[in-house]
PDB file of N, CA and C in Angstrom:
ATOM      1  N   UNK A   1     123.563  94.137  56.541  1.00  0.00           N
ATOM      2  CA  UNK A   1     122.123  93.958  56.532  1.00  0.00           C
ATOM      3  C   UNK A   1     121.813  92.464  56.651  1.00  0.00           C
ATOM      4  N   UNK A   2     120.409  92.283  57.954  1.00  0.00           N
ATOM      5  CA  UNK A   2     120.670  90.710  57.390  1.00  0.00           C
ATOM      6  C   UNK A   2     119.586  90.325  56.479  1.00  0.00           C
ATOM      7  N   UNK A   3     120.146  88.649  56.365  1.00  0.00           N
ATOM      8  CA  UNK A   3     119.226  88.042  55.284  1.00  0.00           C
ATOM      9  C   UNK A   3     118.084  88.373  55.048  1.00  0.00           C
ATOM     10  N   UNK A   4     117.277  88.240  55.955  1.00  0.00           N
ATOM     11  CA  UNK A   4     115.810  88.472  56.010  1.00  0.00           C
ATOM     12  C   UNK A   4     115.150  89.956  55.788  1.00  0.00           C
ATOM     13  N   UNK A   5     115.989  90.763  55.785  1.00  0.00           N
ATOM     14  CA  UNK A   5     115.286  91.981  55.313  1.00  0.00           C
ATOM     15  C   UNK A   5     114.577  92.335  56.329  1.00  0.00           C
ATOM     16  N   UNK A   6     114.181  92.689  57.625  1.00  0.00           N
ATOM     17  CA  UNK A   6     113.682  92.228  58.701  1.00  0.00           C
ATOM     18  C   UNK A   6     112.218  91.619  58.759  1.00  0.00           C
ATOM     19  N   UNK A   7     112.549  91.068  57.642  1.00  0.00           N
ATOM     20  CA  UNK A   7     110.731  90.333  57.756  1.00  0.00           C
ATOM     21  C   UNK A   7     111.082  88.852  58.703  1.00  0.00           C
ATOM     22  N   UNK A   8     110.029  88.611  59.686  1.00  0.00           N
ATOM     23  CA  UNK A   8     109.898  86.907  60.175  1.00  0.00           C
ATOM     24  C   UNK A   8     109.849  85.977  58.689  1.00  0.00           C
ATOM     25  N   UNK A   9     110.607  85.377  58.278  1.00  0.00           N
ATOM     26  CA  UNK A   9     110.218  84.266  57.206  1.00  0.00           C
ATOM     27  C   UNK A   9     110.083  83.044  57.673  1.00  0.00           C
ATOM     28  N   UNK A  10     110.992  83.081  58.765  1.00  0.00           N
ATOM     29  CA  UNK A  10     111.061  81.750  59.435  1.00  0.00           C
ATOM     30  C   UNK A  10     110.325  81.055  60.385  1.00  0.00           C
ATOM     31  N   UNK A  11     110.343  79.438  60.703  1.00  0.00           N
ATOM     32  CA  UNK A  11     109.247  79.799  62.235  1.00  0.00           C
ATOM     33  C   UNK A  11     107.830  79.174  61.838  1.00  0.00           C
ATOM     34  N   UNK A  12     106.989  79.079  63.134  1.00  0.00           N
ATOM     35  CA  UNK A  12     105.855  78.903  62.555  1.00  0.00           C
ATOM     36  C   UNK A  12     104.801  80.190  62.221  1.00  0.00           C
ATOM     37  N   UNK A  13     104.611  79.844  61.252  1.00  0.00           N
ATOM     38  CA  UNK A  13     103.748  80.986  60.632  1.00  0.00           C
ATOM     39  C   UNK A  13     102.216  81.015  60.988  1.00  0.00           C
ATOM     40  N   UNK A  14     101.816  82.281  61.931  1.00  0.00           N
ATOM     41  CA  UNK A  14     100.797  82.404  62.432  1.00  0.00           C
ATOM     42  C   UNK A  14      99.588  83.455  61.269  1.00  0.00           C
ATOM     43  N   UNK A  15     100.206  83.949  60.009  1.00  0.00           N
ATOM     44  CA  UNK A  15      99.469  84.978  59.387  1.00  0.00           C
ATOM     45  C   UNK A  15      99.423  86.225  59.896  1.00  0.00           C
ATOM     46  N   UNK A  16     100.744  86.485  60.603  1.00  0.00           N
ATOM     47  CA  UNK A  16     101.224  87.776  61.073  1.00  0.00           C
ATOM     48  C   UNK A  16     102.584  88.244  60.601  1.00  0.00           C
ATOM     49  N   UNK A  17     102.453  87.556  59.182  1.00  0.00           N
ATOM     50  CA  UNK A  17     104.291  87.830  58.568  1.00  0.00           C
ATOM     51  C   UNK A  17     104.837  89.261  58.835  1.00  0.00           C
ATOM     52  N   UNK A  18     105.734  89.235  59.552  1.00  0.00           N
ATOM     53  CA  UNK A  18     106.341  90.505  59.607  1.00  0.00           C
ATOM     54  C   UNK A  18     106.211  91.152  60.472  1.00  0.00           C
ATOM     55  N   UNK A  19     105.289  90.759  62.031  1.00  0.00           N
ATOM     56  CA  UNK A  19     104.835  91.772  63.087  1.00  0.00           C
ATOM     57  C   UNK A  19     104.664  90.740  63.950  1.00  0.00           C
ATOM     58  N   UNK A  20     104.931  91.032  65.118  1.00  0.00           N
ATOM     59  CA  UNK A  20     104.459  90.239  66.377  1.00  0.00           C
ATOM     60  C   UNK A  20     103.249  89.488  66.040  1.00  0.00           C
ATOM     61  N   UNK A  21     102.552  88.812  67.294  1.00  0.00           N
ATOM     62  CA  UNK A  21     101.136  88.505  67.494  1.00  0.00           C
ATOM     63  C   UNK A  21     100.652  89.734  67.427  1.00  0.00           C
ATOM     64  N   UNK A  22      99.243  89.833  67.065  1.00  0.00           N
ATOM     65  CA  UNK A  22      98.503  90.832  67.803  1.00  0.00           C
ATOM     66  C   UNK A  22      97.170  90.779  68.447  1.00  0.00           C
ATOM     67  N   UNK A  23      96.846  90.669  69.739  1.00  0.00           N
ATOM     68  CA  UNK A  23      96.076  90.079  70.187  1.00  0.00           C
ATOM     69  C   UNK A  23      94.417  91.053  70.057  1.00  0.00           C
ATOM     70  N   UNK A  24      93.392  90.411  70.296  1.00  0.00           N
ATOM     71  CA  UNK A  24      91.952  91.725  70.198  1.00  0.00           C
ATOM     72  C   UNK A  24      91.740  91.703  71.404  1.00  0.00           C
ATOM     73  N   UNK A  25      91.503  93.090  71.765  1.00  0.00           N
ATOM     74  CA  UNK A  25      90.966  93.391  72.961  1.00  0.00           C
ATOM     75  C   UNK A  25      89.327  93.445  73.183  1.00  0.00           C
ATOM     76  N   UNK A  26      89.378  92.324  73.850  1.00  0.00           N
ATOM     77  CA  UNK A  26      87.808  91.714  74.402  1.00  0.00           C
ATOM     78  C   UNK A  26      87.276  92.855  74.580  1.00  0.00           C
ATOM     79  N   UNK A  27      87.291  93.728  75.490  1.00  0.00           N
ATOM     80  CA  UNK A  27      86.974  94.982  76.007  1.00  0.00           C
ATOM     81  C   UNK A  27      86.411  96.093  75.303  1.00  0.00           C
ATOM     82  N   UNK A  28      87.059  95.990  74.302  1.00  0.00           N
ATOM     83  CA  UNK A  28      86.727  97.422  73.155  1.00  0.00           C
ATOM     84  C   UNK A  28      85.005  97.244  72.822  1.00  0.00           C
ATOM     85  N   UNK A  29      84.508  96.103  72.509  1.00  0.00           N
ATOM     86  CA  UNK A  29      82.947  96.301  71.633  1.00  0.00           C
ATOM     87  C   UNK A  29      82.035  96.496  73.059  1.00  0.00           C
ATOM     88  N   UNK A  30      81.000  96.923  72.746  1.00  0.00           N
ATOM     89  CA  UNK A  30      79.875  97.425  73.913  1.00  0.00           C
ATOM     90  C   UNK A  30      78.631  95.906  73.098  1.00  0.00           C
ATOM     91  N   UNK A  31      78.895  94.697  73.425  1.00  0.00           N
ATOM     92  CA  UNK A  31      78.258  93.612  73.239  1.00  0.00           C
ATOM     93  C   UNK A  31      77.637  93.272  74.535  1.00  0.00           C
ATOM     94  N   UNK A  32      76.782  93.861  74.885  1.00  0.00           N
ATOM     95  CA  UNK A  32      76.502  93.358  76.503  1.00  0.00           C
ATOM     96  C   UNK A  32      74.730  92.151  75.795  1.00  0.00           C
ATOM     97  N   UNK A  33      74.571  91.366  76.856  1.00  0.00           N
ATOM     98  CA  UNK A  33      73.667  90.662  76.563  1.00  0.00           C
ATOM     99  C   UNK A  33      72.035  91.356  76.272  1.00  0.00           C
ATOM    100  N   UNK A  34      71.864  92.325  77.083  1.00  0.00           N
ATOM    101  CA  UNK A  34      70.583  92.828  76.578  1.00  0.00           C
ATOM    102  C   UNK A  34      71.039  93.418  74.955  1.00  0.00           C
ATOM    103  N   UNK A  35      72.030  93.830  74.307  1.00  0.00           N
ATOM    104  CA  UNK A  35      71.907  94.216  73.070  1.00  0.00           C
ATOM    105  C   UNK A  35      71.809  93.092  71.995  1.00  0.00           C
ATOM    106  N   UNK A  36      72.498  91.805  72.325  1.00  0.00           N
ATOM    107  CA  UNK A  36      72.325  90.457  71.811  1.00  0.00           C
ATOM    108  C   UNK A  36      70.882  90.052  71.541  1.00  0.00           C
ATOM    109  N   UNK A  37      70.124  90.265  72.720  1.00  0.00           N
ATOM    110  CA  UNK A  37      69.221  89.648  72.860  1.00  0.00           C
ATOM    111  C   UNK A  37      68.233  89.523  71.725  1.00  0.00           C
ATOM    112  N   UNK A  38      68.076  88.329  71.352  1.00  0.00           N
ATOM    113  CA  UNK A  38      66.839  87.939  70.180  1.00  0.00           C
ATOM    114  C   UNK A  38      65.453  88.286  69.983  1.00  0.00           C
ATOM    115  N   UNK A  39      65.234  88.762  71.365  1.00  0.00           N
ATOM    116  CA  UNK A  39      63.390  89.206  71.398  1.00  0.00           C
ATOM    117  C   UNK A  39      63.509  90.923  71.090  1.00  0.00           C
ATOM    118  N   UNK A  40      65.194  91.452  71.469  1.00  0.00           N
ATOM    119  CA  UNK A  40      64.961  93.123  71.042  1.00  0.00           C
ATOM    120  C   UNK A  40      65.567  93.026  69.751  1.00  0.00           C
ATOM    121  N   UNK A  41      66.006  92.199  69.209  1.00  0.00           N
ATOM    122  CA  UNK A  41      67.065  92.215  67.994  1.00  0.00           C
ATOM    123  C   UNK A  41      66.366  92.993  66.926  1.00  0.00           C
ATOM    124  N   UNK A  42      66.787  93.720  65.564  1.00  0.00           N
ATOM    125  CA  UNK A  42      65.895  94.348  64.591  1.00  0.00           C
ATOM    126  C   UNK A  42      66.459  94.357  63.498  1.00  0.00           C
ATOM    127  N   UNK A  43      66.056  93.468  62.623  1.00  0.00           N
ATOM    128  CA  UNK A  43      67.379  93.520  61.535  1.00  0.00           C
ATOM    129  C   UNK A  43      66.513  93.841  59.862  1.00  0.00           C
ATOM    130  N   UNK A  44      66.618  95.174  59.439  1.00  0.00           N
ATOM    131  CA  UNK A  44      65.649  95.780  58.413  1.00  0.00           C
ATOM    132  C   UNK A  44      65.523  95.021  57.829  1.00  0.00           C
ATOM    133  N   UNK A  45      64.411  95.154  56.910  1.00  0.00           N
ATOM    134  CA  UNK A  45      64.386  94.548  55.895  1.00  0.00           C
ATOM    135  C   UNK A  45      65.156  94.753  54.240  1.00  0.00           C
ATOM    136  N   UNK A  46      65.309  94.555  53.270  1.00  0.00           N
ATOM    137  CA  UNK A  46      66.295  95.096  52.588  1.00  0.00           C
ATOM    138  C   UNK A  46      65.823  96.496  51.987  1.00  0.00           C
ATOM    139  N   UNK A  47      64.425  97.110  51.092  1.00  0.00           N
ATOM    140  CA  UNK A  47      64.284  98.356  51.053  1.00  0.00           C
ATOM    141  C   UNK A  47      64.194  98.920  51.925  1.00  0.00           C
ATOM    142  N   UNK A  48      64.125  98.815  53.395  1.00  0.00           N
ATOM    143  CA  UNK A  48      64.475 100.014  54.422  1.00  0.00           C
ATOM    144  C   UNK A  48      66.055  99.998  54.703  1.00  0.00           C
ATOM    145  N   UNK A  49      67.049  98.969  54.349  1.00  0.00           N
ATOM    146  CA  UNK A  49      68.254  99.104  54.658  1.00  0.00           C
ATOM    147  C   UNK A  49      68.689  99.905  53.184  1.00  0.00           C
ATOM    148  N   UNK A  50      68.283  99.849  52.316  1.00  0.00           N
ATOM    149  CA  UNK A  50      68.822 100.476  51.473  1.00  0.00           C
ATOM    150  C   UNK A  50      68.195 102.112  50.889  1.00  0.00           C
ATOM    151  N   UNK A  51      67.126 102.082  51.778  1.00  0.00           N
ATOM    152  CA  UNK A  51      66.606 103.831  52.375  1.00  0.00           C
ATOM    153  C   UNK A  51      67.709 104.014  52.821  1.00  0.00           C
ATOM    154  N   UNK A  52      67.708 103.517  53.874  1.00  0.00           N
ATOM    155  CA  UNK A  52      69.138 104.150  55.094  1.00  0.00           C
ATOM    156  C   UNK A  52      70.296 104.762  54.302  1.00  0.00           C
ATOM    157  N   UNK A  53      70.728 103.685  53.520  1.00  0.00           N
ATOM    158  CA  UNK A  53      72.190 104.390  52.430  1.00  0.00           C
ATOM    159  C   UNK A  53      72.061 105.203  51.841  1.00  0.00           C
ATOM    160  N   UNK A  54      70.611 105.365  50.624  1.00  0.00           N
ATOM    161  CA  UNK A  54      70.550 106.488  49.929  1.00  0.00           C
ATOM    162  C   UNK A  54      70.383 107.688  50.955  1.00  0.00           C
ATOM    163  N   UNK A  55      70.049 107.222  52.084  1.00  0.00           N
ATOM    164  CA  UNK A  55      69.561 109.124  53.413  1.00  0.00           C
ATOM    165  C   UNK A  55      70.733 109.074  53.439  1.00  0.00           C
ATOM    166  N   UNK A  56      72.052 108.448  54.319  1.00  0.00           N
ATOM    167  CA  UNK A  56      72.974 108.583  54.322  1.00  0.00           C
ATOM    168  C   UNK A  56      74.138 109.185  53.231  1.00  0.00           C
ATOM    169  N   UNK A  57      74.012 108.675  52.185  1.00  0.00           N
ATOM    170  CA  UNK A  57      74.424 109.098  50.605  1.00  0.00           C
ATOM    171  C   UNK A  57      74.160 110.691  50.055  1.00  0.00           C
ATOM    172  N   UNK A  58      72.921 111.147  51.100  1.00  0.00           N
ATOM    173  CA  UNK A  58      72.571 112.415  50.886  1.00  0.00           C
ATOM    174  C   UNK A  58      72.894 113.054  51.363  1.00  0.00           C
ATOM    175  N   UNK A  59      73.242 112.534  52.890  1.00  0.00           N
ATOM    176  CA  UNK A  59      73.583 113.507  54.014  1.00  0.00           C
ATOM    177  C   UNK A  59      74.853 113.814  54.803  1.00  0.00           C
ATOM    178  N   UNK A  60      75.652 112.715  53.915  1.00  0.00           N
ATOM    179  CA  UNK A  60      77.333 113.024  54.422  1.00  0.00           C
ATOM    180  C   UNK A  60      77.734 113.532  53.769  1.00  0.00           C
ATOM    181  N   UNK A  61      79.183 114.518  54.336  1.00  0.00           N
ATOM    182  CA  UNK A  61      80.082 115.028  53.464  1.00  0.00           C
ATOM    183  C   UNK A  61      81.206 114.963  53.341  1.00  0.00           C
ATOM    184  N   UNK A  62      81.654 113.528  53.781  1.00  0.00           N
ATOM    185  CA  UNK A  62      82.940 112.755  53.573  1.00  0.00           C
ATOM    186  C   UNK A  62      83.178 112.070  52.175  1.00  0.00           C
ATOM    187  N   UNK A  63      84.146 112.752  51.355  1.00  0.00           N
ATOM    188  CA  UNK A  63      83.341 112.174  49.854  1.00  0.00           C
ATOM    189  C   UNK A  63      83.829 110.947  50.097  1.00  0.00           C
ATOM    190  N   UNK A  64      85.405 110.370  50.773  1.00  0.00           N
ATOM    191  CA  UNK A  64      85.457 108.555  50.593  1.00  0.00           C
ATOM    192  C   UNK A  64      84.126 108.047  51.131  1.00  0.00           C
ATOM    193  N   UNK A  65      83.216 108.644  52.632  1.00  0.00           N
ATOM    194  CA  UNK A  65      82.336 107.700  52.611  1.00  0.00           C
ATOM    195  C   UNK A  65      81.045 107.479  51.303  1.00  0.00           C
ATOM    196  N   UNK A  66      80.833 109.011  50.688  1.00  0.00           N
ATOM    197  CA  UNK A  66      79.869 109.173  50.018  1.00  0.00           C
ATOM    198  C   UNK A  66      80.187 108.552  48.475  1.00  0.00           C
ATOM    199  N   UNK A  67      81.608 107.826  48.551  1.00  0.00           N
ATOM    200  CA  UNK A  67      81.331 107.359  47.034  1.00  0.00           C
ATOM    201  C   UNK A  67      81.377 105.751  47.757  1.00  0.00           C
ATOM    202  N   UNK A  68      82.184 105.148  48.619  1.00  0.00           N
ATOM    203  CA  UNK A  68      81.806 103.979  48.984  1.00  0.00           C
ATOM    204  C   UNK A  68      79.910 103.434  48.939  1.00  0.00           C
ATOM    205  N   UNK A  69      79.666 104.370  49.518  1.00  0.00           N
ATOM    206  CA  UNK A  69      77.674 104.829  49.650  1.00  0.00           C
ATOM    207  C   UNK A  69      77.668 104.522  47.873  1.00  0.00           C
ATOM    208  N   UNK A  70      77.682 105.079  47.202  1.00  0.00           N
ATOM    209  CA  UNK A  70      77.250 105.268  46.184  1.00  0.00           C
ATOM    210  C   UNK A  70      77.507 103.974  45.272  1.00  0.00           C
ATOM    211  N   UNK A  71      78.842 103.326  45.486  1.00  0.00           N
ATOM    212  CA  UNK A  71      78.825 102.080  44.716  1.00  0.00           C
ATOM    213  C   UNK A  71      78.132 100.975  45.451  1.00  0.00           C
ATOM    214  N   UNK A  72      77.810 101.242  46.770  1.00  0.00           N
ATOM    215  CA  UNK A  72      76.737  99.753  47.247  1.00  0.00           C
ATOM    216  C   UNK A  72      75.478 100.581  46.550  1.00  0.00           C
ATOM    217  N   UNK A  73      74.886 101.356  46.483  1.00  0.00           N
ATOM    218  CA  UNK A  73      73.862 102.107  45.567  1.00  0.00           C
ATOM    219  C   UNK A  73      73.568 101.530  44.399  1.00  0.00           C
ATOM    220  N   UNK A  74      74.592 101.944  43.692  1.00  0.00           N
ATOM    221  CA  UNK A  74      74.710 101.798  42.209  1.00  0.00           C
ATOM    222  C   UNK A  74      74.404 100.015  41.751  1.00  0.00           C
ATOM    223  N   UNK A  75      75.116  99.120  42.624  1.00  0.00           N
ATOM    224  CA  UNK A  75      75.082  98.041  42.123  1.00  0.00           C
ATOM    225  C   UNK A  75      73.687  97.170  42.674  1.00  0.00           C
ATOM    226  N   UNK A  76      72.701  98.129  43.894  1.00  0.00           N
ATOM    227  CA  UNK A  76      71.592  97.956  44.190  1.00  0.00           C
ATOM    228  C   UNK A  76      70.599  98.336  42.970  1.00  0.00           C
ATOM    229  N   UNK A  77      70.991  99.622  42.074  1.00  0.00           N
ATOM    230  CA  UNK A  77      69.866 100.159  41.629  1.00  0.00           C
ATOM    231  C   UNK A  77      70.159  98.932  40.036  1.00  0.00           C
ATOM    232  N   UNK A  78      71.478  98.547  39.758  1.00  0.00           N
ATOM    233  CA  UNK A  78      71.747  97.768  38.510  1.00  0.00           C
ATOM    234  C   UNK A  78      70.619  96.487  39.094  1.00  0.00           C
ATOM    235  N   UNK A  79      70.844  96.199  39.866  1.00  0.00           N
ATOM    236  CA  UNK A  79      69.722  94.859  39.914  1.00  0.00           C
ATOM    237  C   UNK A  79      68.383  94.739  40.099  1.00  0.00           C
ATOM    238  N   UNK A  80      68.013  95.958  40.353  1.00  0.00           N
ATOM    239  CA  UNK A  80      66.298  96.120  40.557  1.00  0.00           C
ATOM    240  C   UNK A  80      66.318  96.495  39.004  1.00  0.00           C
ATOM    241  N   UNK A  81      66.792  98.074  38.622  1.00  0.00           N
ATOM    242  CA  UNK A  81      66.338  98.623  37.293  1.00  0.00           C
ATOM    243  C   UNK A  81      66.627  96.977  36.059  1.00  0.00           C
ATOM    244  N   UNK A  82      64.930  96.920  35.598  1.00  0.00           N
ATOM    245  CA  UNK A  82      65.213  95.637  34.541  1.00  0.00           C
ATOM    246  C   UNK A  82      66.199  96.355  33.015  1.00  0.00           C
ATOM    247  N   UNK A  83      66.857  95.293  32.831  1.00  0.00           N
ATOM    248  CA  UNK A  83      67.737  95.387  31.421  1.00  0.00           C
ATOM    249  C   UNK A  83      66.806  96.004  30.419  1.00  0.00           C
ATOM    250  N   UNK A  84      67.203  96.813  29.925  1.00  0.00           N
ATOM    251  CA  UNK A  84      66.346  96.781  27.928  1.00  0.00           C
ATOM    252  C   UNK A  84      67.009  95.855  27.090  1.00  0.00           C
ATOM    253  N   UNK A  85      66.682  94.881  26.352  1.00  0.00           N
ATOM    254  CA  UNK A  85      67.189  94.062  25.545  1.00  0.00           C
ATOM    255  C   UNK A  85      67.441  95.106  24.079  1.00  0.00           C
ATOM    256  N   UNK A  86      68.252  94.805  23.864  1.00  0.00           N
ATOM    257  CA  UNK A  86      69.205  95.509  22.227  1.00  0.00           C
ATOM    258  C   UNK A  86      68.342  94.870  21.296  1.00  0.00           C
ATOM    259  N   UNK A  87      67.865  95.661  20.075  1.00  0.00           N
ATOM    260  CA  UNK A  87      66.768  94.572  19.275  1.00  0.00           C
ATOM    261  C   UNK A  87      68.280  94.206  18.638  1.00  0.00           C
ATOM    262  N   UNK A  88      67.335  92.766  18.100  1.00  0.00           N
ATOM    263  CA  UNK A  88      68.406  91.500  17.426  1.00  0.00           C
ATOM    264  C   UNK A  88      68.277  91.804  16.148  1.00  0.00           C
ATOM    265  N   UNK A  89      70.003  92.767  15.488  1.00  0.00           N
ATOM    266  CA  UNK A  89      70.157  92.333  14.525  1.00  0.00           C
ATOM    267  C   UNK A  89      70.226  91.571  13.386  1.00  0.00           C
ATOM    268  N   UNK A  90      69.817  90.957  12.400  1.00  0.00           N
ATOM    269  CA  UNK A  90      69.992  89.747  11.923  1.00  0.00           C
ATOM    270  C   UNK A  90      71.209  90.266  11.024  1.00  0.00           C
ATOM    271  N   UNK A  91      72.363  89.392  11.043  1.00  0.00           N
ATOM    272  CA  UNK A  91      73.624  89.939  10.189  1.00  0.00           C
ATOM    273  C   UNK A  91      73.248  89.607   8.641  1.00  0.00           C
ATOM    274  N   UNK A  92      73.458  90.533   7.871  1.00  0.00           N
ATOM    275  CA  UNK A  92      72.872  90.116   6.593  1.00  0.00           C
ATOM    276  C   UNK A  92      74.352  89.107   5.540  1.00  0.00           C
ATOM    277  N   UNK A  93      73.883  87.831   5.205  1.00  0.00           N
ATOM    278  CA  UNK A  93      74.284  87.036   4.282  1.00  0.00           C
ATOM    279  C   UNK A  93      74.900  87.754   3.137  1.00  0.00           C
ATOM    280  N   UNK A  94      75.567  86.666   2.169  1.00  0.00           N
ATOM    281  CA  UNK A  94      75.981  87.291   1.125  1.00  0.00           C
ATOM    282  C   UNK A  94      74.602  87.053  -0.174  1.00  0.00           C
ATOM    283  N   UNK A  95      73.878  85.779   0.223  1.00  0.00           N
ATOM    284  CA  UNK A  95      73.168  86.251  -0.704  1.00  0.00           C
ATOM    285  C   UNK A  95      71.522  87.308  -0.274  1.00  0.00           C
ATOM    286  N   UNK A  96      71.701  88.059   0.948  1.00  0.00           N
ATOM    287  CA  UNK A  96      70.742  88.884   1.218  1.00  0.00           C
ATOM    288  C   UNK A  96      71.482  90.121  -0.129  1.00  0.00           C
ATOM    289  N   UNK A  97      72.782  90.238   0.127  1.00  0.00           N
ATOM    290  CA  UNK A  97      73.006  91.036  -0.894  1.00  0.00           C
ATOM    291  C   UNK A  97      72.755  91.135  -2.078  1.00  0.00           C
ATOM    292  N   UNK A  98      72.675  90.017  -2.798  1.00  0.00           N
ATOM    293  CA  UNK A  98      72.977  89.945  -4.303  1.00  0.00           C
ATOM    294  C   UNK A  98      71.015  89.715  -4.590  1.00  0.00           C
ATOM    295  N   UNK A  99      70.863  89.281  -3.177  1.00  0.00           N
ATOM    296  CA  UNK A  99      68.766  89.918  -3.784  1.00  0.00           C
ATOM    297  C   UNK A  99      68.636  91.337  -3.548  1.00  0.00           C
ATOM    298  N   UNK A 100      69.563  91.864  -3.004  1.00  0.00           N
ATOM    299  CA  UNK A 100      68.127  93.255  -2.370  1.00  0.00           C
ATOM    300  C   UNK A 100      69.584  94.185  -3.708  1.00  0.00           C
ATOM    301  N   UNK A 101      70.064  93.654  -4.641  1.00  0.00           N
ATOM    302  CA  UNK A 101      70.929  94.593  -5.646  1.00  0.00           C
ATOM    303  C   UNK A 101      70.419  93.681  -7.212  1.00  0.00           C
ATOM    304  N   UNK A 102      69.617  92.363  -6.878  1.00  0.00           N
ATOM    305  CA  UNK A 102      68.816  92.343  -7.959  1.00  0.00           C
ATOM    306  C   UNK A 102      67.471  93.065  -8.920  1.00  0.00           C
TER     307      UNK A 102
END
């Protein structure tokens, strides 16, 4: 067996430890310039983007997507819904004791 275990260790290191290059294929995205374009562009605002998730959240039935859905949800609804504050104990002293047993 050799040294390396067949991992690349050696060499210059591109952040592909262990596998060739791998190059992206330009080709794959449908980026054409009229979809770029800035005068059609539409980018929601945040309660209509987060309509979208809860419709979505309702209406899939992939549960990995529907719990992924649910924790961008959840940590949406933690920051709108305001905190209840805990009423403030006051820790009672030793001499609160020795008055309220006088």
């Amino acid at each position: 067996m050799p040294a390396n275990h067949g991992l690349r260790t050696t060499g210059t290191h591109t952040g592909n430890f262990g596998k060739s290059k791998v190059k992206g294929k330009p080709g794959e995205l449908d980026l054409t310039p009229e979809i770029l374009n800035r005068s059609t562009l539409r980018i929601p605002s945040r309660e209509e983007a987060f309509a979208r998730l809860a419709e979505a959240y309702n209406t899939t039935t992939d549960p990995k997507l529907k719990a992924d859905l649910w924790e961008m949800l959840r940590v949406r609804i933690a920051t709108v819904t305001p905190r209840k504050e805990a009423p403030v104990r006051r820790q009672e002293t030793f001499w609160d004791v020795v008055r309220r047993e006088r």
